[in-house]
Each structure stands twice: as structure tokens, then as C-alpha cells.
C-alpha atoms as a PDB file:
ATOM      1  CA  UNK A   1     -19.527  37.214  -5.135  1.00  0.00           C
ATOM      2  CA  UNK A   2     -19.095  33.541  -5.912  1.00  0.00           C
ATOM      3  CA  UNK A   3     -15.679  32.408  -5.485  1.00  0.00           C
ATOM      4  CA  UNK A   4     -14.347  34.303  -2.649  1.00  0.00           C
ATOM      5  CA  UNK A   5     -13.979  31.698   0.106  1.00  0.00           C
ATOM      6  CA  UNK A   6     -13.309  29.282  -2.561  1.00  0.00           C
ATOM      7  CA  UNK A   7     -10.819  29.814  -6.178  1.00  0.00           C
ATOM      8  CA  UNK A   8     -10.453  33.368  -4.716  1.00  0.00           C
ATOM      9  CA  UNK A   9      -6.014  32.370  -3.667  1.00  0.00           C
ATOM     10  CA  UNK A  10      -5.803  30.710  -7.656  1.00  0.00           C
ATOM     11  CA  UNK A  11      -6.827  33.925  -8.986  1.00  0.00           C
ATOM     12  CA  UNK A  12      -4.958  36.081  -6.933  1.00  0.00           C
ATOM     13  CA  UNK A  13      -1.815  33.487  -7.813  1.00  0.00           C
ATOM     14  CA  UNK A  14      -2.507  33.678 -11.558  1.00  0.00           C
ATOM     15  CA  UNK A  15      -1.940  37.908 -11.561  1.00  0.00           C
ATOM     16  CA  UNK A  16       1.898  37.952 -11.843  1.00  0.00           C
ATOM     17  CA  UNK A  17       1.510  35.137 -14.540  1.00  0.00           C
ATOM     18  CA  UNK A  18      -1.004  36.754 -16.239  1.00  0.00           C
ATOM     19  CA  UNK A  19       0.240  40.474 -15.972  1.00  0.00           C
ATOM     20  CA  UNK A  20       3.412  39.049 -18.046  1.00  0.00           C
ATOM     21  CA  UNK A  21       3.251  36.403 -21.023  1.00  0.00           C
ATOM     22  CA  UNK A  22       4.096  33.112 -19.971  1.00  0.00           C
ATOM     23  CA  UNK A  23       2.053  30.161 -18.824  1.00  0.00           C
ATOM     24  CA  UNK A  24       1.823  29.097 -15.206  1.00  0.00           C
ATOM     25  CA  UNK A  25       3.923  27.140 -12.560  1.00  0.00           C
ATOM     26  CA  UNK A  26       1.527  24.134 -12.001  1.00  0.00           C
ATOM     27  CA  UNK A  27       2.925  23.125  -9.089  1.00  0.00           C
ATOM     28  CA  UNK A  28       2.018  26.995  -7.881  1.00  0.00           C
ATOM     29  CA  UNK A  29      -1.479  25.703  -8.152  1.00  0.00           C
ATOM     30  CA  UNK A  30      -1.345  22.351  -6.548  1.00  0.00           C
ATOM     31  CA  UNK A  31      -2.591  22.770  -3.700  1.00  0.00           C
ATOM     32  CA  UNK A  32      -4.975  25.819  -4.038  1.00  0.00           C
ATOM     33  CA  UNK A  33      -8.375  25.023  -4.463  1.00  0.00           C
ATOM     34  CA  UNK A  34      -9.985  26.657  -7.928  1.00  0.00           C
ATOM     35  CA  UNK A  35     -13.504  26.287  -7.195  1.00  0.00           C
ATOM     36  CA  UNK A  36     -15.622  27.867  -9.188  1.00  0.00           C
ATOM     37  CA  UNK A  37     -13.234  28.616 -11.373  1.00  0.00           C
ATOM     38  CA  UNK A  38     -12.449  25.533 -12.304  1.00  0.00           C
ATOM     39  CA  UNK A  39     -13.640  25.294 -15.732  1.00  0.00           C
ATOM     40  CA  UNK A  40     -11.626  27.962 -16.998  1.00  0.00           C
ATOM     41  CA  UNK A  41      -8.861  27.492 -14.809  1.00  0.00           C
ATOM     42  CA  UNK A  42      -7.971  23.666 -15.840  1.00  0.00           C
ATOM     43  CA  UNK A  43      -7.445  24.442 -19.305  1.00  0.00           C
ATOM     44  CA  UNK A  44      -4.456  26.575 -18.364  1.00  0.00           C
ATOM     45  CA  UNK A  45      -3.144  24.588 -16.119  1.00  0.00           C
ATOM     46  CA  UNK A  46      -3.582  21.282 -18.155  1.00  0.00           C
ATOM     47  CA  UNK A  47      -1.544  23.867 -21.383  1.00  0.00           C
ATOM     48  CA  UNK A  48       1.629  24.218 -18.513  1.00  0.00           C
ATOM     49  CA  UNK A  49       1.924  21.226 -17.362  1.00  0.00           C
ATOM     50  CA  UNK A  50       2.274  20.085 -21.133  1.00  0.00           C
ATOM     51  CA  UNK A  51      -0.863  17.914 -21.394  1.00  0.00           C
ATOM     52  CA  UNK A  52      -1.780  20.525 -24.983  1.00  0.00           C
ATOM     53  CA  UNK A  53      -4.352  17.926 -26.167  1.00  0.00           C
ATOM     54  CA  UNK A  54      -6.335  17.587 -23.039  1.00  0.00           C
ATOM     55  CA  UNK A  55      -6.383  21.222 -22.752  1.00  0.00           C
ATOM     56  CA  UNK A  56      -7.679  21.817 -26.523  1.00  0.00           C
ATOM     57  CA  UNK A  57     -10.590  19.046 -25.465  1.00  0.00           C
ATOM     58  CA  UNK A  58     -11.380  21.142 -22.091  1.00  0.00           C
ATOM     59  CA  UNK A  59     -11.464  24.529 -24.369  1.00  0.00           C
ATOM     60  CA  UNK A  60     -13.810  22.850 -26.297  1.00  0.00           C
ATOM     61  CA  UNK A  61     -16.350  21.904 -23.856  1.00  0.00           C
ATOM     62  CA  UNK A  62     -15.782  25.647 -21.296  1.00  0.00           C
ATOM     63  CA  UNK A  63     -18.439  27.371 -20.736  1.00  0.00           C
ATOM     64  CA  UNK A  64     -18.632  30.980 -21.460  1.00  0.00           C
ATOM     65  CA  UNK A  65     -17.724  32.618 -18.327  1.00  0.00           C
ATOM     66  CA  UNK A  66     -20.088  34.139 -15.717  1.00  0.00           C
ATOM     67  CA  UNK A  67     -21.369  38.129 -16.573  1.00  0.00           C
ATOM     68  CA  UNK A  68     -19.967  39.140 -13.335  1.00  0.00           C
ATOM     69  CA  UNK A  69     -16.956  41.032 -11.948  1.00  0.00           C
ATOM     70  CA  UNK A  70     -13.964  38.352 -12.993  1.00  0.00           C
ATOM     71  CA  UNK A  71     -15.709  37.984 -16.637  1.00  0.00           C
ATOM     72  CA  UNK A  72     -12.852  39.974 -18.295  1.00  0.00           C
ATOM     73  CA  UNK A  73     -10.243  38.224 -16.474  1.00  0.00           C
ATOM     74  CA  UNK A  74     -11.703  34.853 -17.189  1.00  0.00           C
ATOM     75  CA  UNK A  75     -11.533  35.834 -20.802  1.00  0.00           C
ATOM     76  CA  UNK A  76      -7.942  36.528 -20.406  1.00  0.00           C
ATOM     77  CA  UNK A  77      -7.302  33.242 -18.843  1.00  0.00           C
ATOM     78  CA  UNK A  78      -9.049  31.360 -21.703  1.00  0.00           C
ATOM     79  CA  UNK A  79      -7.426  33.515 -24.189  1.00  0.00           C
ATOM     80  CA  UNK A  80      -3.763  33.199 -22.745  1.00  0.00           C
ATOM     81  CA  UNK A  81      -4.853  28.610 -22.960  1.00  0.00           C
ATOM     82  CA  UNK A  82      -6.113  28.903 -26.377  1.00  0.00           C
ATOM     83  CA  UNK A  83      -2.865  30.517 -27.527  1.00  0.00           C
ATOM     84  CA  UNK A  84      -0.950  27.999 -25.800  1.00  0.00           C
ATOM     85  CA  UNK A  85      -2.515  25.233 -27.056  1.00  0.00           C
ATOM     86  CA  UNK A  86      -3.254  26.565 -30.703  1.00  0.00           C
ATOM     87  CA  UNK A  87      -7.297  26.528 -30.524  1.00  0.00           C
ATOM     88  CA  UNK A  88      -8.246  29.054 -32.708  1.00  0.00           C
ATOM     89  CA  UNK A  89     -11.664  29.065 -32.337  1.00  0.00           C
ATOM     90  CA  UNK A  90     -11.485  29.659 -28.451  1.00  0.00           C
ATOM     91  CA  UNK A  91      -9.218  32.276 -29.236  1.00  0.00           C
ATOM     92  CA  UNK A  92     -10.788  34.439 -31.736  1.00  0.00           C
ATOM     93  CA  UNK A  93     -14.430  34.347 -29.407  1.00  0.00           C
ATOM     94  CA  UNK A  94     -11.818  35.669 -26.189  1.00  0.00           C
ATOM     95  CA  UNK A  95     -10.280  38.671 -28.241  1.00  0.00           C
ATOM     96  CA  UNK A  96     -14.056  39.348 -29.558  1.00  0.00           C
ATOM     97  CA  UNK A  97     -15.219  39.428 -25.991  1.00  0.00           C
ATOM     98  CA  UNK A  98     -12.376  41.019 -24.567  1.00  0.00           C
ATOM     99  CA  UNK A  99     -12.189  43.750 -27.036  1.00  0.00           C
ATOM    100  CA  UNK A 100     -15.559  45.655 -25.735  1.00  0.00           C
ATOM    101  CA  UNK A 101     -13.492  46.103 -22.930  1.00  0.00           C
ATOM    102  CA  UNK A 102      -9.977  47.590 -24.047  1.00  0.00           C
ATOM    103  CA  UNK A 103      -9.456  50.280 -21.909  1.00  0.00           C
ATOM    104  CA  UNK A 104     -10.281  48.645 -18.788  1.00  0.00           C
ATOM    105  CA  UNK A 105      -8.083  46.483 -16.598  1.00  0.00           C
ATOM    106  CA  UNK A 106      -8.963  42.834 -16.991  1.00  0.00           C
ATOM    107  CA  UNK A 107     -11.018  41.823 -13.222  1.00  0.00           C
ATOM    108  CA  UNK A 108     -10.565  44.722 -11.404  1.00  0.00           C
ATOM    109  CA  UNK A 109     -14.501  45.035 -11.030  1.00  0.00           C
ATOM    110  CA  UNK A 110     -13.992  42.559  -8.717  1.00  0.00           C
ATOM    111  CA  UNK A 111     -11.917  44.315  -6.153  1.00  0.00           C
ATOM    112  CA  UNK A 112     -10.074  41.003  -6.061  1.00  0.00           C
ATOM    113  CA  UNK A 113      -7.232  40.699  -9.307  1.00  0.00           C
ATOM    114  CA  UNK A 114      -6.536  42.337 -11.767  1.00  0.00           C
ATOM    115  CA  UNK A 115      -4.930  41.150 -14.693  1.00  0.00           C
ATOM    116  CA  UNK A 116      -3.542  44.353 -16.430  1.00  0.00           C
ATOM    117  CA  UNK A 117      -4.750  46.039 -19.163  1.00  0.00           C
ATOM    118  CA  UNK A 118      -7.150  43.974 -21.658  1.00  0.00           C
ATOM    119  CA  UNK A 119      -5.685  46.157 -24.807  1.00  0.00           C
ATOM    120  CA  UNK A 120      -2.442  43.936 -23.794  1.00  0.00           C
ATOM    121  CA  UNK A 121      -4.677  40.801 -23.819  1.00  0.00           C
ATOM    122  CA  UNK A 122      -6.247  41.490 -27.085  1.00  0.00           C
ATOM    123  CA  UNK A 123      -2.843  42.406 -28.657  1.00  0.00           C
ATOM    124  CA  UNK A 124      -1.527  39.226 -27.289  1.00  0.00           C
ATOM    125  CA  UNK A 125      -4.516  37.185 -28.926  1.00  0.00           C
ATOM    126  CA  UNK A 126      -4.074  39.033 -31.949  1.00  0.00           C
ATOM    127  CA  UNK A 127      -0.366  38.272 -32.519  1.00  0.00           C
ATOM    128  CA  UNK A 128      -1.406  34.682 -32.009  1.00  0.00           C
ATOM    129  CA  UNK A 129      -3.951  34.905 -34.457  1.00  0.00           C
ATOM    130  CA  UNK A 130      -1.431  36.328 -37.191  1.00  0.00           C
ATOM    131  CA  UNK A 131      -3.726  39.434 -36.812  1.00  0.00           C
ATOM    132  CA  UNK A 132      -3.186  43.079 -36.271  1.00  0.00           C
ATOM    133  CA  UNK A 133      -5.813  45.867 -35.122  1.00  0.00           C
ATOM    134  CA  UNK A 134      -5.489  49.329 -33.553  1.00  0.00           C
ATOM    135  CA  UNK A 135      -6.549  49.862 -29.965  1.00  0.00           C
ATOM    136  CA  UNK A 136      -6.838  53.152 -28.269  1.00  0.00           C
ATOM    137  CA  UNK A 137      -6.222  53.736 -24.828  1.00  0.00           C
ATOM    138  CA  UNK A 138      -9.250  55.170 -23.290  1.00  0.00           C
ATOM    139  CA  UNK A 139      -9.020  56.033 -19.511  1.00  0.00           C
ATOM    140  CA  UNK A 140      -8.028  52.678 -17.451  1.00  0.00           C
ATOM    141  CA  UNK A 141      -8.278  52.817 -13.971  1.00  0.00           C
ATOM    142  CA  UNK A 142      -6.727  49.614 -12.065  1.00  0.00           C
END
């Protein structure tokens, strides 16, 4: 899998952050190299360290992320920036993505993270939103 001897330490740094609410420490992530992750992984970074604007432009121009075992998570990530920063558009396209997948723990496909539940993700999307929607909780494994 792409990103294991390279991004795999800034994912594995970003699970307590993202298993709770808040943005990240950037100077957590200073030294750790994001690799592939990169694109979806500066937004959130640039949102914490208080640079909003230059995160909305880099939300604007990420690409979707990769259909491959972190997907979910990567959703999450962009989800948890666009909320942050206020870019709607970003965020409404992460909770559409991510909601296929309530019921599942956000990148534990990978073996490598896992970001908790995605039914928390989505919920968290859809309070920033000003939205509300019912979500079931269908077996989760971690």
C-alpha cells in the first residue's frame, strides 16, 4: 500500500485527533513526513495553524482521495478541514462519500488507523452543515 514507509507516522498521529473533535497540534506534525498524503493532509494542518484562507484555497484544488484502504479516513480528514474552515462545498461531497460507509470504522481497511466510527464523522459534518439525518448502526468492526 502506498504510504507506508512514507505519511504512514502522520496518519497514525492524526487518530487521537481525529477519534475526538478538535483540530490538530501542528507542531505534532512538523517534523513527520506526510507523503502521499499530503494533499489532504495540508489542508488540516494549514485550518490549525490558523492560516483558514489558505486552507479553503487547498480544499478547493484536493483531489478526491485514492479508492484504497485509507479512502474513508481521508474523507474524514477533509471533512473535519472543511468544517474548520467553513467550505461548504468540500463538506457536503465528504458526508456524501462518507455516508455509504456508516457503520464501518473510518481506515481500518488499512490495518494501519483507524479513525472511529464514520456515523460520528457524518454526524459531525452534518451539525456543521446545520443538517440532521438518522444513521443506524450496522455491525462495525474496528
Amino acid at each position: 500500500m502506498p504510504g507506508i514507509t512514507r505519511g504512514a507516522a502522520a496518519l497514525v498521529a492524526l487518530v487521537p485527533v481525529m477519534r475526538g473533535d478538535a483540530l490538530p497540534d501542528p507542531d505534532d506534525f512538523a517534523r513527520l513526513d506526510t507523503g502521499p498524503y499530503r494533499p489532504w493532509l495540508d489542508p488540516l494542518l494549514l485550518a490549525a495553524s490558523g492560516a483558514a484562507e489558505r486552507a479553503r484555497q487547498a480544499l478547493t484544488a484536493v483531489p478526491r482521495p485514492p479508492h484504497d484502504l485509507p479512502q474513508e479516513a481521508l474523507w474524514c480528514v477533509l471533512a473535519r478541514t472543511a468544517a474548520a474552515v467553513g467550505h461548504r462545498p468540500v463538506l457536503r461531497r465528504a458526508r456524501d462519500e462518507l455516508s455509504a460507509a456508516v457503520g464501518e470504522f473510518a481506515g481500518a481497511g488499512s490495518g494501519l488507523v483507524s479513525f472511529g466510527p464514520v456515523e460520528h464523522h457524518v454526524r459531525e459534518a452534518e451539525r456543521a452543515l446545520g443538517e440532521s439525518r438518522g444513521h443506524g448502526t450496522g455491525g462495525q468492526s474496528p
